[in-house]
C-alpha atoms as a PDB file:
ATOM      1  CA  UNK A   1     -19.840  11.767 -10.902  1.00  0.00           C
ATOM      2  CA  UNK A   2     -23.646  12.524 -11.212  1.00  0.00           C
ATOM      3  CA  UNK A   3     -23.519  12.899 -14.693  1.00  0.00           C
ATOM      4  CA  UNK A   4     -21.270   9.586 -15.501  1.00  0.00           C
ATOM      5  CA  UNK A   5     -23.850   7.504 -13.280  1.00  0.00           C
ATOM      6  CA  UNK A   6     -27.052   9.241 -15.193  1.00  0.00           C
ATOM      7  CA  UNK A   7     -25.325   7.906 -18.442  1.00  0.00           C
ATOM      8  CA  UNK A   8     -24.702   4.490 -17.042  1.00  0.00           C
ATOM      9  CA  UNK A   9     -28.272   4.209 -15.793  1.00  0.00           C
ATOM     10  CA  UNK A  10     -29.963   5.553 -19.056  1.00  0.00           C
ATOM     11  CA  UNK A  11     -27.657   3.146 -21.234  1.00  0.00           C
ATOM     12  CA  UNK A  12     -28.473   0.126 -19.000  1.00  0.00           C
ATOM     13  CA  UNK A  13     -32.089   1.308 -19.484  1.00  0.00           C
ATOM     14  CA  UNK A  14     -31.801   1.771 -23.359  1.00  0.00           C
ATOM     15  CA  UNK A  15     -30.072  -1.672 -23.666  1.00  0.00           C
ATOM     16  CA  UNK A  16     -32.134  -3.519 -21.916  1.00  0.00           C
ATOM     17  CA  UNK A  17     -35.042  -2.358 -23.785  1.00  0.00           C
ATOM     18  CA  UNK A  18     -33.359  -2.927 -27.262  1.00  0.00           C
ATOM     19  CA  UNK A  19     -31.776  -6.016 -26.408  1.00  0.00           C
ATOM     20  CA  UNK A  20     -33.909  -7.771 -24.426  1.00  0.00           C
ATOM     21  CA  UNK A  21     -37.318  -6.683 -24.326  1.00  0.00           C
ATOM     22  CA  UNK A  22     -38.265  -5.429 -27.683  1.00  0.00           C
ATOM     23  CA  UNK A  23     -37.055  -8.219 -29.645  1.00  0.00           C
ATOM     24  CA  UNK A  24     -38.561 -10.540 -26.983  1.00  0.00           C
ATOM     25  CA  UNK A  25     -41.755  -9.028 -28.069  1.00  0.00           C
ATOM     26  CA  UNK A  26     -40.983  -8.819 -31.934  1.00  0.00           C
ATOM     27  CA  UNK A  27     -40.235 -12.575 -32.372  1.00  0.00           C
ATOM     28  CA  UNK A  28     -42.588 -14.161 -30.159  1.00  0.00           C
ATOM     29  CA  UNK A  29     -44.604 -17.093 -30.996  1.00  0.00           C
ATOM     30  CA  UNK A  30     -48.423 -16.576 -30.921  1.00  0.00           C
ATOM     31  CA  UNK A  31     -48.715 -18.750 -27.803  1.00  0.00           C
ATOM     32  CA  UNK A  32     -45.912 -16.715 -26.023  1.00  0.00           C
ATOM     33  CA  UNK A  33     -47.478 -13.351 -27.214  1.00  0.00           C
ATOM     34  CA  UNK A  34     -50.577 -14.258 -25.686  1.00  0.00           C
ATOM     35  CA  UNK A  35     -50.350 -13.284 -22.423  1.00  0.00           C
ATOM     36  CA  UNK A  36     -48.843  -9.391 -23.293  1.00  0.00           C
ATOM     37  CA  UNK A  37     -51.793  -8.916 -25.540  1.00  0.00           C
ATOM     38  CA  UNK A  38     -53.818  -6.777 -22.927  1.00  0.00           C
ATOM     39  CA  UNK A  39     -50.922  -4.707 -22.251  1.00  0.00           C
ATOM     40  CA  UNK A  40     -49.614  -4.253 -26.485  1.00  0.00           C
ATOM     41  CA  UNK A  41     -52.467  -4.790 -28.156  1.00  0.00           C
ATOM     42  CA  UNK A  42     -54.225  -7.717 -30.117  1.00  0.00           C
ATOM     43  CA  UNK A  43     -51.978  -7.469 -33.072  1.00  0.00           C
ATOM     44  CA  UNK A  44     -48.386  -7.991 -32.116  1.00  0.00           C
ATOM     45  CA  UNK A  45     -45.844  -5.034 -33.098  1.00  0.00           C
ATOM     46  CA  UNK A  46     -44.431  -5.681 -36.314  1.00  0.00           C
ATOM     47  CA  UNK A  47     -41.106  -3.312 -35.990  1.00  0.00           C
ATOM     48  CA  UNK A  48     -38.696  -1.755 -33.813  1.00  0.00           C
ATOM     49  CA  UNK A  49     -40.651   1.292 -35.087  1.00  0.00           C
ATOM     50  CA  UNK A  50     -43.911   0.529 -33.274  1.00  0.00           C
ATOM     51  CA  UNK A  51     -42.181   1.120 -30.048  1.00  0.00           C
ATOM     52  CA  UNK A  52     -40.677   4.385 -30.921  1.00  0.00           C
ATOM     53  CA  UNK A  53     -43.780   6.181 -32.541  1.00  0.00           C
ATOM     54  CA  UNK A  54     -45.716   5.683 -28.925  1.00  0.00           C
ATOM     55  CA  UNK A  55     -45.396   8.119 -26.542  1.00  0.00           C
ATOM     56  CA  UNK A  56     -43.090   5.811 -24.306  1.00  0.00           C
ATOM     57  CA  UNK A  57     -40.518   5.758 -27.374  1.00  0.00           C
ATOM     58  CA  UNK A  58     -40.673   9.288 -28.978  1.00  0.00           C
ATOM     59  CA  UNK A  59     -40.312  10.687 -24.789  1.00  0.00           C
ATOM     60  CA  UNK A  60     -37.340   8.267 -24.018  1.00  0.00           C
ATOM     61  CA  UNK A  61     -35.733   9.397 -27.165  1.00  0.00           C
ATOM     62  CA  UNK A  62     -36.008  13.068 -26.898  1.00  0.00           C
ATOM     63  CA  UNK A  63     -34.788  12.574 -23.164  1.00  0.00           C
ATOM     64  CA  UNK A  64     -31.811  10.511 -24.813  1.00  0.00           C
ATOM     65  CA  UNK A  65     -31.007  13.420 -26.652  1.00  0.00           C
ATOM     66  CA  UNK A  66     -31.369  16.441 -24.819  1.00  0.00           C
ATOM     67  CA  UNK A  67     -29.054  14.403 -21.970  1.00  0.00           C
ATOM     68  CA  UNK A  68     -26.292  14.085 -24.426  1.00  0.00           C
ATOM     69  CA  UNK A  69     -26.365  17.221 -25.528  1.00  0.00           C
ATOM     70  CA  UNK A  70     -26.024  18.562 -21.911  1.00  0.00           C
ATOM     71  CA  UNK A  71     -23.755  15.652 -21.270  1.00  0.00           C
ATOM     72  CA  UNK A  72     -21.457  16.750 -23.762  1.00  0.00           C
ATOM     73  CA  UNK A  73     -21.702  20.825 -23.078  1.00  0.00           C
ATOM     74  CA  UNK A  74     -20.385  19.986 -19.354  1.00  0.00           C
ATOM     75  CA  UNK A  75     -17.195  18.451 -20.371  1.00  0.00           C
ATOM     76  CA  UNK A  76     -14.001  20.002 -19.711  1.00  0.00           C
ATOM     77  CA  UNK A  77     -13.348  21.010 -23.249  1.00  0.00           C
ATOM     78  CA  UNK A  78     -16.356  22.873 -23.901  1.00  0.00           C
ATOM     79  CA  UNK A  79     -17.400  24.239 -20.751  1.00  0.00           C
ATOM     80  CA  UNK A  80     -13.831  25.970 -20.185  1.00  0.00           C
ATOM     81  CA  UNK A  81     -14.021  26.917 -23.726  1.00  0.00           C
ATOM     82  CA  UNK A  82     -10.881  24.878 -24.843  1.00  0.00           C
ATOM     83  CA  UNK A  83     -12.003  23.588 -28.401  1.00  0.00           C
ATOM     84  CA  UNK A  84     -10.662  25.434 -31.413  1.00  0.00           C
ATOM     85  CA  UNK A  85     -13.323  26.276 -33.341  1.00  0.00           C
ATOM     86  CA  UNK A  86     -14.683  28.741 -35.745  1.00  0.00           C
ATOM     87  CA  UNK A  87     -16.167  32.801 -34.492  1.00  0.00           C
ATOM     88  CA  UNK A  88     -19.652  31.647 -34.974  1.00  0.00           C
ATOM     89  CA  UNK A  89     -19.476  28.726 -33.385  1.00  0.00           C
ATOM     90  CA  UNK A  90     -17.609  30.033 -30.135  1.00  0.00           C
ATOM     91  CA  UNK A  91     -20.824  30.817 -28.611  1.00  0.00           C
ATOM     92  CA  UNK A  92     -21.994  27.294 -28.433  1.00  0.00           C
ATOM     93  CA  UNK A  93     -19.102  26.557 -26.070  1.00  0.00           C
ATOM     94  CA  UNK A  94     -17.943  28.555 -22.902  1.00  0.00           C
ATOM     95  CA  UNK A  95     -20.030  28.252 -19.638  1.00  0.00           C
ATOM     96  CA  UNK A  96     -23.021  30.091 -20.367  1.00  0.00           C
ATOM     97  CA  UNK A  97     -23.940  27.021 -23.074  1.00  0.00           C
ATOM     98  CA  UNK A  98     -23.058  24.737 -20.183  1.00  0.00           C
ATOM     99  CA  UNK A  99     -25.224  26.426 -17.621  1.00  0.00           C
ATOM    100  CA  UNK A 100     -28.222  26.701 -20.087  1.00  0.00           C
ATOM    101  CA  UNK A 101     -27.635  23.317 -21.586  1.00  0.00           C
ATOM    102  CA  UNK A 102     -28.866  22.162 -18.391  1.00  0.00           C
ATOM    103  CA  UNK A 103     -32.147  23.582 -18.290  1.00  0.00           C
ATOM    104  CA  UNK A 104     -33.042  21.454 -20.812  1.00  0.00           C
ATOM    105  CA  UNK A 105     -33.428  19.234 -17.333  1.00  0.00           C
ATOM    106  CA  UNK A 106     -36.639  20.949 -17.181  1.00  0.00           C
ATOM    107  CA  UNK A 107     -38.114  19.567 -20.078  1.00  0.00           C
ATOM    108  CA  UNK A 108     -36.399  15.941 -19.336  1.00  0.00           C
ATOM    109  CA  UNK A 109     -37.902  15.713 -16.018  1.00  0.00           C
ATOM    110  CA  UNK A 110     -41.122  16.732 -18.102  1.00  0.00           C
ATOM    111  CA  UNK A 111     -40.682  14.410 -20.114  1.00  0.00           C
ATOM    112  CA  UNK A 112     -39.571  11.679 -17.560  1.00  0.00           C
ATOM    113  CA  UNK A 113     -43.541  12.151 -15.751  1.00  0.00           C
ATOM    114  CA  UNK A 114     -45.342  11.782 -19.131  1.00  0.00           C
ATOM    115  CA  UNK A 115     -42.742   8.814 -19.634  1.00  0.00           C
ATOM    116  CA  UNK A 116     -43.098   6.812 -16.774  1.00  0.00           C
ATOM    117  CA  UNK A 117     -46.878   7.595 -17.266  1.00  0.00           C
ATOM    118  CA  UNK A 118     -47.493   5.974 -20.466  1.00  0.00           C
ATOM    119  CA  UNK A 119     -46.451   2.261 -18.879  1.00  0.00           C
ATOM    120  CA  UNK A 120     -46.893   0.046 -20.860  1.00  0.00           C
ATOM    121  CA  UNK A 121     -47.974  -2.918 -18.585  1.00  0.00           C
ATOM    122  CA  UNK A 122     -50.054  -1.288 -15.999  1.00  0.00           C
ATOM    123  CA  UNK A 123     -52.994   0.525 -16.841  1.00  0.00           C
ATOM    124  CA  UNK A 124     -54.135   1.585 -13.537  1.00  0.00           C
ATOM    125  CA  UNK A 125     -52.406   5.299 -12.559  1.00  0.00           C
ATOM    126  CA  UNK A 126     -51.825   4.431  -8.763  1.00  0.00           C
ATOM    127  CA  UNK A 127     -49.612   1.597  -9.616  1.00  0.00           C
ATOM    128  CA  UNK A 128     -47.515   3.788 -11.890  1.00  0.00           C
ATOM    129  CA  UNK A 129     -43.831   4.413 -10.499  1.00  0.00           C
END
């Protein structure tokens, strides 16, 4: 239940970004860009790419996928060790890579602080979430 509402939340949260607000920012006029420039930057971001090499995008990806790969360890079929699959690869299954999958938690909650950190529209660090 935890799990399923963690996805929801982070896919809301990755949507949003890439439907709304990126492209928002990406095809805006110069008049409409004006008032973001003090929080982006004079020059207006040219790519999708812009977003992901700052340290907001390269954190919220490496969050993305260290959840799904403890996401996917925890279900049924691979923490019970149910999946058919080659002698090398049985120890990647079973519930010792579930239970250590999800230390990786560690580094996302890491990650998360250094994340939420980097905002992009406030600049002063007691008005960071």
């Amino acid at each position: 239940v935890i799990a399923t509402g963690v996805v929801v939340g982070t896919g809301l949260h990755v949507i949003s970004h890439l439907t709304c607000d990126f492209p928002r920012l990406l095809h805006a006029t110069p008049q409409e860009y004006e008032p973001m420039k003090r929080f982006f930057g004079e020059k207006q971001p040219p790519n999708y790419w812009w977003f992901v090499k700052g340290t907001e995008g390269w954190t919220g990806v490496v969050m993305v996928v260290l959840m799904a790969i403890a996401f996917t360890l925890a279900t049924p079929w691979f923490r019970r060790n149910r999946l058919n699959v080659p002698k090398p690869f049985k120890k990647l299954t079973g519930f010792n890579a579930f239970w250590y999958s999800h230390h990786l938690f560690i580094i996302v909650y890491a990650l998360l602080i250094l994340h939420g950190y980097q905002l992009y529209l406030t600049h002063d660090w007691y008005k960071k979430t």
